[in-house]
C-alpha atoms as a PDB file:
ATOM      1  CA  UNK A   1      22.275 -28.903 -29.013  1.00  0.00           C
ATOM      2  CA  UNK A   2      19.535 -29.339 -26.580  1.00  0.00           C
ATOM      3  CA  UNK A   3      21.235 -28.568 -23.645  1.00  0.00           C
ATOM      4  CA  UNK A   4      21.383 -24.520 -25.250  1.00  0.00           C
ATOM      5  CA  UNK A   5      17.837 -24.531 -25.925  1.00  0.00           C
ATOM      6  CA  UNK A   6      17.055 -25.727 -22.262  1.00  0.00           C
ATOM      7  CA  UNK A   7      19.212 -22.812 -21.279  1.00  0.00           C
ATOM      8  CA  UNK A   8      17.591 -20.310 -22.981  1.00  0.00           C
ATOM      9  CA  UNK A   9      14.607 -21.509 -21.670  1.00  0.00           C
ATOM     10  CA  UNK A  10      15.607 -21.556 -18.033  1.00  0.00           C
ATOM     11  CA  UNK A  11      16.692 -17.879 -18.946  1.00  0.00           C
ATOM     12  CA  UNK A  12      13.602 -16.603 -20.235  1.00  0.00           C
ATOM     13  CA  UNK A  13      11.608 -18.461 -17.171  1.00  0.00           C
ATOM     14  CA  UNK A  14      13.831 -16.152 -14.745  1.00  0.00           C
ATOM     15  CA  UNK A  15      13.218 -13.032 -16.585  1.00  0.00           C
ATOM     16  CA  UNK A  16       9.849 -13.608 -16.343  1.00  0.00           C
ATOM     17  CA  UNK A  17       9.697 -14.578 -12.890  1.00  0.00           C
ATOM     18  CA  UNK A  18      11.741 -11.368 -11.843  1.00  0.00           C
ATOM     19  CA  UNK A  19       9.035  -9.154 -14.242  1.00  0.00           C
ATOM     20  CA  UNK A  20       6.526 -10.620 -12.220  1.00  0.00           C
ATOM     21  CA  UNK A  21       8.165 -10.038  -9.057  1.00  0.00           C
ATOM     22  CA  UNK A  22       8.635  -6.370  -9.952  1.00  0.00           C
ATOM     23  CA  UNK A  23       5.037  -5.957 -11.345  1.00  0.00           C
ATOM     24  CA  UNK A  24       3.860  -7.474  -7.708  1.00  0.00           C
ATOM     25  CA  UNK A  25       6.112  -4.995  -5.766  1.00  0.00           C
ATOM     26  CA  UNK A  26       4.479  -1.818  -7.959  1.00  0.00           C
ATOM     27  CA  UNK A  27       1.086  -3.129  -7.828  1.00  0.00           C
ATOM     28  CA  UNK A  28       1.575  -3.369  -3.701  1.00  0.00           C
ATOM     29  CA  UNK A  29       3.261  -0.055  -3.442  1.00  0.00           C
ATOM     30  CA  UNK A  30       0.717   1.768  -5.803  1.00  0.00           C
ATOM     31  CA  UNK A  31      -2.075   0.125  -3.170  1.00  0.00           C
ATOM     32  CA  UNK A  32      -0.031   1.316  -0.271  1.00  0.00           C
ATOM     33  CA  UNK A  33       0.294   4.343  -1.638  1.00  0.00           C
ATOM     34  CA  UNK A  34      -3.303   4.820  -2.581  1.00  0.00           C
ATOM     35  CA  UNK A  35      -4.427   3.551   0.899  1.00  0.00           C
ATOM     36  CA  UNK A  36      -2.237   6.378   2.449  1.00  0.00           C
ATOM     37  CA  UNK A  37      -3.452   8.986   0.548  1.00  0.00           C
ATOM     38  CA  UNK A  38      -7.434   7.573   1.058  1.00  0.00           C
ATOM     39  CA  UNK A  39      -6.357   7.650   4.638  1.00  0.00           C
ATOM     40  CA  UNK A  40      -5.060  10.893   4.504  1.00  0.00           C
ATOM     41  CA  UNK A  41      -7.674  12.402   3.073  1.00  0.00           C
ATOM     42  CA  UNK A  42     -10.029  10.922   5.084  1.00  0.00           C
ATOM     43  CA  UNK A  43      -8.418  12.088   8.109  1.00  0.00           C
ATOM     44  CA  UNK A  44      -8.050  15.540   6.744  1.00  0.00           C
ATOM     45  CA  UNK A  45     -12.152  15.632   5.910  1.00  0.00           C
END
């Protein structure tokens, strides 16, 4: 049945499109938090 095996593929596609969304939201707050911190102790020294 080809119709399945498209589905699983459009499946797949949105997992990995949501794992890359979440990977981009913990790369940005890891930066945001590392520019606070950098900030912080900048301001502090």
């Amino acid at each position: 049945d080809p119709d399945a095996g498209a589905d699983i593929m459009s499946k797949s596609a949105g997992f990995t499109l949501i794992e890359m969304l979440v990977a981009l939201a913990v790369t940005s707050l890891l930066m945001v938090a590392g520019s606070t911190l950098l900030i912080q102790t900048l301001r502090s020294g």
